[in-house]
N, C-alpha and C. Protein backbone atom coordinates (compact mmCIF):
# COMPACT_ATOMS: atom_id res chain seq x y z
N UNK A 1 -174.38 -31.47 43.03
CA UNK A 1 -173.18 -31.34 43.83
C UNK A 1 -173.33 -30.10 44.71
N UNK A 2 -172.83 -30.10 45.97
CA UNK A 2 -173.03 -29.11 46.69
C UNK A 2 -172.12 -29.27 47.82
N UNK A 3 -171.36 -27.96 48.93
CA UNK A 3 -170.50 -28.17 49.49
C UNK A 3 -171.33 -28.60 50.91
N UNK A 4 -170.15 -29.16 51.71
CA UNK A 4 -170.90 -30.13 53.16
C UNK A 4 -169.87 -30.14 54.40
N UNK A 5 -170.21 -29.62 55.55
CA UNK A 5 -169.34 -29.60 56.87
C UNK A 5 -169.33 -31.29 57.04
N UNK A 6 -168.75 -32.48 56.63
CA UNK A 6 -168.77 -33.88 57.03
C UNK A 6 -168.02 -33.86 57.98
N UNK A 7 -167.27 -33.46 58.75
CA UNK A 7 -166.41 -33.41 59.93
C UNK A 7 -166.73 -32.42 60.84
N UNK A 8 -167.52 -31.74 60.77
CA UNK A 8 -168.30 -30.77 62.07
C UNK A 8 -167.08 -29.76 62.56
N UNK A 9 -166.71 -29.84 61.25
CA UNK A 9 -165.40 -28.40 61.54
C UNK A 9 -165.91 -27.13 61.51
N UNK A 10 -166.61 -27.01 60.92
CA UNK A 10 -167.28 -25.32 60.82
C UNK A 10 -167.11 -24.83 59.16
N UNK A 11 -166.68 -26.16 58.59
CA UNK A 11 -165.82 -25.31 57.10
C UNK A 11 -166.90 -26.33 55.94
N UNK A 12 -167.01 -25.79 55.07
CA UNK A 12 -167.57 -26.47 53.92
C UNK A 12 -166.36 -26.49 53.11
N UNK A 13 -165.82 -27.59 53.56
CA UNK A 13 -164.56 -28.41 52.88
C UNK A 13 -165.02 -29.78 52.32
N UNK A 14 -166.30 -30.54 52.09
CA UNK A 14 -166.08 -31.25 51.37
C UNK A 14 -167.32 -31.69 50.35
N UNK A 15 -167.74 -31.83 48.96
CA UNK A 15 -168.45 -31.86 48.18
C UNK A 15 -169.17 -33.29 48.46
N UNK A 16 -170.39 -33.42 48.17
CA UNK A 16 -171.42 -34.18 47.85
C UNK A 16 -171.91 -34.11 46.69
N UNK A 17 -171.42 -35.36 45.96
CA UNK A 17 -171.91 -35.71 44.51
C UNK A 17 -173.07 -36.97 44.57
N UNK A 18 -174.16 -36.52 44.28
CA UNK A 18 -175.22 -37.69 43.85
C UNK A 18 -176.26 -37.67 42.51
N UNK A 19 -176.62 -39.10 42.43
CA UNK A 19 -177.51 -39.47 41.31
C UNK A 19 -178.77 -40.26 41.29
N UNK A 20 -179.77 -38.94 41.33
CA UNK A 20 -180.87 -39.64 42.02
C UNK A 20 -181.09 -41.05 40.83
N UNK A 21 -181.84 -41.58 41.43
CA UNK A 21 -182.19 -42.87 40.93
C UNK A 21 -181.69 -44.14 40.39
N UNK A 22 -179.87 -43.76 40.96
CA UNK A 22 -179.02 -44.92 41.14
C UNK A 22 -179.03 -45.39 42.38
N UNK A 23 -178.55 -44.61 43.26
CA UNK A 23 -178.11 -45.39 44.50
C UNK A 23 -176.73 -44.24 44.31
N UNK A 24 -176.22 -43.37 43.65
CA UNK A 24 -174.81 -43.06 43.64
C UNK A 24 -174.75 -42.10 44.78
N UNK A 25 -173.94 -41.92 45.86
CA UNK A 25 -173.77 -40.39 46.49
C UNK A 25 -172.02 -40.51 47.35
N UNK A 26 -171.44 -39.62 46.31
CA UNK A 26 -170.05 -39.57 46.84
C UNK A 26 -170.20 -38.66 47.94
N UNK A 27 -169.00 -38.50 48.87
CA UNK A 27 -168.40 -37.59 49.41
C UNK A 27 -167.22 -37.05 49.01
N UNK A 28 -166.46 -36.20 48.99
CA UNK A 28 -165.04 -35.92 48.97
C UNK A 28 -165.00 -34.42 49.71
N UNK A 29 -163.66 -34.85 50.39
CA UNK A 29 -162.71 -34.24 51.51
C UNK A 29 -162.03 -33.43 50.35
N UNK A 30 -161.86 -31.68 50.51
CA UNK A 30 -160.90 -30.92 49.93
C UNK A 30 -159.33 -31.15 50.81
N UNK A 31 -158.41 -31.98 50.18
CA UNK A 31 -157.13 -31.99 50.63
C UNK A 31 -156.31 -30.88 50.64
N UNK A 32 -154.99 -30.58 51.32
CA UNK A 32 -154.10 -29.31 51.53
C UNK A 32 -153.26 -29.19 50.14
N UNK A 33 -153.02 -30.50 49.17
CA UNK A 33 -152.57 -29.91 48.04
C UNK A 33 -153.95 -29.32 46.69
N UNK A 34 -154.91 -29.46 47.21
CA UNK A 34 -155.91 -28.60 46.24
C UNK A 34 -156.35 -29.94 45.53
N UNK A 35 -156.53 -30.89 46.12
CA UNK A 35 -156.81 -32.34 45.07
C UNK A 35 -158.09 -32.93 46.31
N UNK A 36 -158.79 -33.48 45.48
CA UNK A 36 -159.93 -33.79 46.38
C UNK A 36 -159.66 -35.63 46.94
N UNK A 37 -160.25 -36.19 47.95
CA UNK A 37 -160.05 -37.68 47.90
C UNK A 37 -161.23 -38.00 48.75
N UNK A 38 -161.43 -39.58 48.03
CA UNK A 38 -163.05 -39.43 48.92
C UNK A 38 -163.50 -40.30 50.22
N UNK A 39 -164.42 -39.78 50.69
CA UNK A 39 -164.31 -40.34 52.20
C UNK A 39 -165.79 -40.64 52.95
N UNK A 40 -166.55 -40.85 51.44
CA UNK A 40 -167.51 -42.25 50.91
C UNK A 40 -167.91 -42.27 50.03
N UNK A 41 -168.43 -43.48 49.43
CA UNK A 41 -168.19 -43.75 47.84
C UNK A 41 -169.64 -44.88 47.72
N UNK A 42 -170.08 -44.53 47.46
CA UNK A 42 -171.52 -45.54 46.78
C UNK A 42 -171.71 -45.00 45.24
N UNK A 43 -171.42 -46.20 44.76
CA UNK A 43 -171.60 -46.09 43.08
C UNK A 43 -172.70 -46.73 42.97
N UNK A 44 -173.06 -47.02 41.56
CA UNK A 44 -173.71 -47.13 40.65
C UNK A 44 -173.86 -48.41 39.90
N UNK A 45 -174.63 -49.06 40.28
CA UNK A 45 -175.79 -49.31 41.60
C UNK A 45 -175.82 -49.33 42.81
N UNK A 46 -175.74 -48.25 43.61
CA UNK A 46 -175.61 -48.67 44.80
C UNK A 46 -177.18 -48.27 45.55
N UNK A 47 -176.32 -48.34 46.70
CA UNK A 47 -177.42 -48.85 47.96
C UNK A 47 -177.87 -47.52 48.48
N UNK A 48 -177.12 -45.88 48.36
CA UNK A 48 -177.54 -44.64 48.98
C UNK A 48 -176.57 -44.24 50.55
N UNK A 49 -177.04 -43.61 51.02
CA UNK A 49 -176.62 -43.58 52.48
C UNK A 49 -177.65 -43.53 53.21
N UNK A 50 -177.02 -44.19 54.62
CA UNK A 50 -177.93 -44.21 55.95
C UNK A 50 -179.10 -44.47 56.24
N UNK A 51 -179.06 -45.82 54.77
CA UNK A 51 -180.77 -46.00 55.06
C UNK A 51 -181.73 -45.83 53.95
N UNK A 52 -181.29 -44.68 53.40
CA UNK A 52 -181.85 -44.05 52.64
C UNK A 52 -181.30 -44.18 50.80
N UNK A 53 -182.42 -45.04 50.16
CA UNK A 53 -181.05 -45.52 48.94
C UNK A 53 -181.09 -44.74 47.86
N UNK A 54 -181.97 -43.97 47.72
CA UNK A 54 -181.81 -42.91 46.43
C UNK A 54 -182.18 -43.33 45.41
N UNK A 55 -183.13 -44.30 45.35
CA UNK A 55 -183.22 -44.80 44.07
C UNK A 55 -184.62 -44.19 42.78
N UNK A 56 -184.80 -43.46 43.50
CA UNK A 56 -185.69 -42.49 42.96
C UNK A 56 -185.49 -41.22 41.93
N UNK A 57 -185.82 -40.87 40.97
CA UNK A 57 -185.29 -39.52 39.80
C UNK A 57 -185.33 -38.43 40.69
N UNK A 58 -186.65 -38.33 41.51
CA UNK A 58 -186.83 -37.35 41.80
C UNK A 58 -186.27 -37.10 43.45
N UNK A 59 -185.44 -38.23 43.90
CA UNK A 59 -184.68 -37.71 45.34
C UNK A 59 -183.87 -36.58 44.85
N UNK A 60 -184.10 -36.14 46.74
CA UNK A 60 -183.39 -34.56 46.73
C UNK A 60 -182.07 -34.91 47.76
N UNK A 61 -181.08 -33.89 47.62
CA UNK A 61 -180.30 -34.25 48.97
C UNK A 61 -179.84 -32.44 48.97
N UNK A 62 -179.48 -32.34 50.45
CA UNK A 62 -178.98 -30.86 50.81
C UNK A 62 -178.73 -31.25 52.10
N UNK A 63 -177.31 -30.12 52.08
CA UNK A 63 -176.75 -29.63 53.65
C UNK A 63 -177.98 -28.94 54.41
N UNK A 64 -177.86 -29.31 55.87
CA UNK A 64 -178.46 -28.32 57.15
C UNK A 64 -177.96 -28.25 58.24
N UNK A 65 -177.76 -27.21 58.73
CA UNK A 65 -177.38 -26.90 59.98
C UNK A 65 -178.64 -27.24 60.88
N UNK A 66 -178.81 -28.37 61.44
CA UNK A 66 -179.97 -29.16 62.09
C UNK A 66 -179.80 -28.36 63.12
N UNK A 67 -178.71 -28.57 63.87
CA UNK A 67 -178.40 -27.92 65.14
C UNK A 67 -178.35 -26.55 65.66
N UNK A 68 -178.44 -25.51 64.80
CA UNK A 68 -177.86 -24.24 64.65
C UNK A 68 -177.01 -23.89 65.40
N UNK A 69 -175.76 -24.84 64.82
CA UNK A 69 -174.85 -24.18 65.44
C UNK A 69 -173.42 -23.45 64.28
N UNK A 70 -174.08 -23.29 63.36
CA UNK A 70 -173.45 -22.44 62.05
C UNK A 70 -172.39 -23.93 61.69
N UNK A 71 -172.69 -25.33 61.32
CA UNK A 71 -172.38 -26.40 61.13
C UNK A 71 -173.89 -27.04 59.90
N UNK A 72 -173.28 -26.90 58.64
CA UNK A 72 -173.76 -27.29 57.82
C UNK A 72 -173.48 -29.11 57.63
N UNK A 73 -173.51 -29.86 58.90
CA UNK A 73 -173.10 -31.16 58.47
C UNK A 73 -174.05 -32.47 58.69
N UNK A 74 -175.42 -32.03 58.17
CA UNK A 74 -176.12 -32.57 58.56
C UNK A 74 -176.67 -33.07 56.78
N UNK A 75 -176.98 -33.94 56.50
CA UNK A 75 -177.36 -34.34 55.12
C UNK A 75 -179.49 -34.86 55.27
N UNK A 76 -180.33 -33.84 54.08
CA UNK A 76 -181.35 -33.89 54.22
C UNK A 76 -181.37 -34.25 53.17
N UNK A 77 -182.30 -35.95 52.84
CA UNK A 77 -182.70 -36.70 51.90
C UNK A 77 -184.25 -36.52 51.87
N UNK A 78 -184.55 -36.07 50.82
CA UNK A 78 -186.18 -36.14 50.77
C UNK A 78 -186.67 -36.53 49.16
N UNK A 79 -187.99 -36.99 48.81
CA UNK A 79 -188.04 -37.92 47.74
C UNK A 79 -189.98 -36.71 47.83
N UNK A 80 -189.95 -35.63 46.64
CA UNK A 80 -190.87 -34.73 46.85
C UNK A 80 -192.15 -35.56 46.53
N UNK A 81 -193.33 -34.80 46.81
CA UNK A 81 -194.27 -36.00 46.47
C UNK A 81 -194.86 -37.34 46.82
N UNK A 82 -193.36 -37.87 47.61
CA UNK A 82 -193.36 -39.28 48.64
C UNK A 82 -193.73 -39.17 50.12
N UNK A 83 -194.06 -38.16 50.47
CA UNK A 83 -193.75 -38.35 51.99
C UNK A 83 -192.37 -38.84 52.49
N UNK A 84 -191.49 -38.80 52.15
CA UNK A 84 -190.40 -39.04 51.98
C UNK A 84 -189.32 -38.26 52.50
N UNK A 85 -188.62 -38.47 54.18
CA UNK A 85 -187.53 -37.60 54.12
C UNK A 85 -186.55 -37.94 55.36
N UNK A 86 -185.23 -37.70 55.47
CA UNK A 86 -184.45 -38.53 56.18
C UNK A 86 -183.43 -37.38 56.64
N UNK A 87 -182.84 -37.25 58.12
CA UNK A 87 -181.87 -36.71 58.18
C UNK A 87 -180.61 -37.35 58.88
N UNK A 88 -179.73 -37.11 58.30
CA UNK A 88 -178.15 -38.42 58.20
C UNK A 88 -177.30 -37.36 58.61
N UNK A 89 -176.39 -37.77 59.55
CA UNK A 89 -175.45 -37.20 60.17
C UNK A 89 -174.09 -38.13 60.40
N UNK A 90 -172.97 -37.61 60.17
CA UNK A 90 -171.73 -38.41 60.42
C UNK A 90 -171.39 -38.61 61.80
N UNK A 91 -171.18 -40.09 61.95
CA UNK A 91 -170.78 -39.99 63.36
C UNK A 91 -169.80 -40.68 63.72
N UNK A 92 -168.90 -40.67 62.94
CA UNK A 92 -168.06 -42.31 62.68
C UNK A 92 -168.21 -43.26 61.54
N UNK A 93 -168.81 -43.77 61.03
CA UNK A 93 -169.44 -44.30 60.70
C UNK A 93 -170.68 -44.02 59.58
N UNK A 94 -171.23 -43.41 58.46
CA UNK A 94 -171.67 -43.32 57.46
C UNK A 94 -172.93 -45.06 57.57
């Protein structure tokens, strides 16, 4: 789990929960009453994001500011060992 700019606000307001070698990788949005709600959801079995399905023990995932523009909302999937690596960005659409 780790925090993630998914809306290119400038804020690490919302968590990324995943499980390598399901397919699992939530998102969730920190809401204004302090309660989280989520705003994508691939369970278990699922398919991964953007392509990229996670079905591996040893996939990695982490925030990057691709752009440098102090915007951590860029999601880096890499699978070590595989040659293996993907970068996913929100654009609408997940």
């Amino acid at each position: 789990m780790f925090a993630f700019d998914y809306d290119h606000s400038g804020k690490l307001d919302h968590l990324v929960l995943y499980r390598p070698g399901t397919g699992t990788l939530w998102i969730l949005r920190h809401e204004s009453d302090d309660t989280f709600g989520q705003v994508y959801a691939e369970g278990s079995p699922g398919r991964g994001i953007g392509g990229y399905d996670l079905a591996d023990n040893r996939d990695r995932v982490l925030a990057l500011d691709y752009e440098h523009n102090g915007k951590a909302d860029h999601l880096v999937l890499y699978r070590p060992g595989a040659r293996v690596i993907w970068n996913v960005r929100h654009s609408g659409n997940v």
